[in-house]
Structure formats: structure tokens, C-alpha cells
Protein backbone atom coordinates (compact mmCIF):
# COMPACT_ATOMS: atom_id res chain seq x y z
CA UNK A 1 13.24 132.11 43.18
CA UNK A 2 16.05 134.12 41.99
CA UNK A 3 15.12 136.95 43.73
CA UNK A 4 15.05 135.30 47.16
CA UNK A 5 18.40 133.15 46.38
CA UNK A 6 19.71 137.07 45.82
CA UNK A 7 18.48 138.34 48.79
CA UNK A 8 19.77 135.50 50.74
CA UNK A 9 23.47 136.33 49.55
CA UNK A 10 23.16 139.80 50.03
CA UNK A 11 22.11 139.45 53.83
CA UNK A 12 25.12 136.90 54.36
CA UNK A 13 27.42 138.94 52.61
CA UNK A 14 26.38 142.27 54.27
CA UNK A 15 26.26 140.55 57.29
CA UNK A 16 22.90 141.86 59.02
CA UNK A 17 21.01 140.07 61.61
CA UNK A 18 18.10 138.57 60.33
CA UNK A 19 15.32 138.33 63.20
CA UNK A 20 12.34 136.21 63.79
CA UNK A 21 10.45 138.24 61.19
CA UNK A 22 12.39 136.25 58.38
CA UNK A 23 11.10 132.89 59.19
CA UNK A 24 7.83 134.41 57.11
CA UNK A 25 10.27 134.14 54.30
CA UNK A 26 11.55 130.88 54.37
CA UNK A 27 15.18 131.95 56.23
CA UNK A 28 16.40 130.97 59.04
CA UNK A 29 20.43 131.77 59.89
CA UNK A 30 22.15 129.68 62.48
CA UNK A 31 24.06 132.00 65.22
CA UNK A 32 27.58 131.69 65.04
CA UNK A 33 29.29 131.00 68.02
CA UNK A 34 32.01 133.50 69.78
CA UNK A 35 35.77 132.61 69.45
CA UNK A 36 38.16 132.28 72.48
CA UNK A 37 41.46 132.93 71.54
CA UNK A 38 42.00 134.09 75.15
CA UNK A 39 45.63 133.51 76.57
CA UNK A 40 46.12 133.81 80.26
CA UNK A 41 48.95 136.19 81.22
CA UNK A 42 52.29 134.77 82.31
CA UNK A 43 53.48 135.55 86.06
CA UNK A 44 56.74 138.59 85.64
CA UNK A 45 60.02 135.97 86.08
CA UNK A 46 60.94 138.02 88.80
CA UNK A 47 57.96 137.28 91.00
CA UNK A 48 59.97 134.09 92.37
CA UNK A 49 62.80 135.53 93.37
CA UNK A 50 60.20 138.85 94.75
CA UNK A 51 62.71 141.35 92.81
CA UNK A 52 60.05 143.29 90.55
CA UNK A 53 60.25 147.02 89.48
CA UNK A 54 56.77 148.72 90.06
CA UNK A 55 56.68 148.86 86.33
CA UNK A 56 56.66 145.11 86.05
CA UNK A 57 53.84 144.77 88.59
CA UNK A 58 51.89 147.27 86.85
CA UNK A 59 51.99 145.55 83.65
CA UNK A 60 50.99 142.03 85.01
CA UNK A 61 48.37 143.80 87.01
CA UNK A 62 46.85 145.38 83.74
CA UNK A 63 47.35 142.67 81.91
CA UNK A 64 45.59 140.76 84.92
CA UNK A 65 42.65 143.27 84.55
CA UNK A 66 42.33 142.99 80.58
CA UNK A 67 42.57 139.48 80.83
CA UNK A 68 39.38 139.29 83.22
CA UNK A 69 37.39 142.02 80.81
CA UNK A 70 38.24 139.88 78.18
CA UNK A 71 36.33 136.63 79.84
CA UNK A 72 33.35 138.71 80.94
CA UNK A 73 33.23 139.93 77.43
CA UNK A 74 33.34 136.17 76.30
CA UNK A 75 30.68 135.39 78.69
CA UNK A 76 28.75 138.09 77.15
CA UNK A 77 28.84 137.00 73.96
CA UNK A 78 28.31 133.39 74.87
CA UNK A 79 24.81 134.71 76.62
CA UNK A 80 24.44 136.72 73.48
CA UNK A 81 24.62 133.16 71.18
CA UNK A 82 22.74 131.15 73.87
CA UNK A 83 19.88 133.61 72.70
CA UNK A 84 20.38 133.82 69.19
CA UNK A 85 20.17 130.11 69.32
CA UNK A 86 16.75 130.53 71.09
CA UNK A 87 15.51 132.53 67.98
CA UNK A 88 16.88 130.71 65.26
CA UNK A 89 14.63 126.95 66.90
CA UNK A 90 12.12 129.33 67.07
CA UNK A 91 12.58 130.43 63.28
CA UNK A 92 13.09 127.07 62.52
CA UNK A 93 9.94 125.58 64.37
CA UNK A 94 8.27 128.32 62.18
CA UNK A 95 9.01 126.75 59.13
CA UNK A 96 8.25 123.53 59.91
């Protein structure tokens, strides 16, 4: 028993994926789900009064752009938990 409580606190601590294989020994690790610290970007001041440098546009526009990779990147780790969750009923259902 100590050897398994060992093993289970190395694989945590190393932090490898465990697949479906695992549920053969009795472990089963919940997915964890993605953070979204995303912050929108904020509109140059001088967009009202229409009096931006090209510089200024620029940087909103990247920031624009980085913003959007950012939520596709979110969305791809949200499809990534979505199927981690998947495996880890199906671990589960194994051990029942």
C-alpha cells in the first residue's frame, strides 16, 4: 500500500498525465480546468476624438489580434478538458 500511496505522489508531483490505462490501478485524476485571466483590450483615448498616430493603431490592432489568439487558445483548452473529463468518467466507471 505504501508503494502505490508513493507512486500516487510522485505522478501528482511530477505532474504527468495519467491515461485510461491507470484505472487498472485503482487511480483516477480529475482534469483540471483552464484559467481565464483574459482582459479585453481598452480602445486608444484618442479614437474619440479620431486623432491617433499609426503607432497607436498598431498597438490596439495587435493587441486586438493577441487578444483573439488568446480566446481560441482558451477554447482549445476548454475542448482539451471537455475530453479529459470524458476519460477520467470513463476511469472512474472502471473502478466501480
Amino acid at each position: 500500500m505504501k508503494a502505490r500511496a508513493l507512486t500516487v505522489v510522485l505522478v501528482v508531483t511530477a505532474g504527468l498525465s495519467v491515461g485510461p490505462a491507470s484505472a487498472m490501478q485503482g487511480i483516477c485524476f480529475p482534469p483540471r480546468a483552464p484559467s481565464a485571466l483574459l482582459t479585453k483590450p481598452h480602445r486608444p483615448f484618442c479614437a474619440a476624438s479620431r486623432s491617433c498616430s499609426s503607432w497607436e493603431v498598431d498597438s490596439y490592432r495587435l493587441a486586438v489580434e493577441n487578444h483573439f489568439r488568446n480566446l481560441r487558445d482558451y477554447a482549445t483548452e476548454v475542448d482539451r478538458f471537455y475530453s479529459r473529463a470524458a476519460d477520467y468518467i470513463e476511469c472512474m466507471a472502471r473502478l466501480d
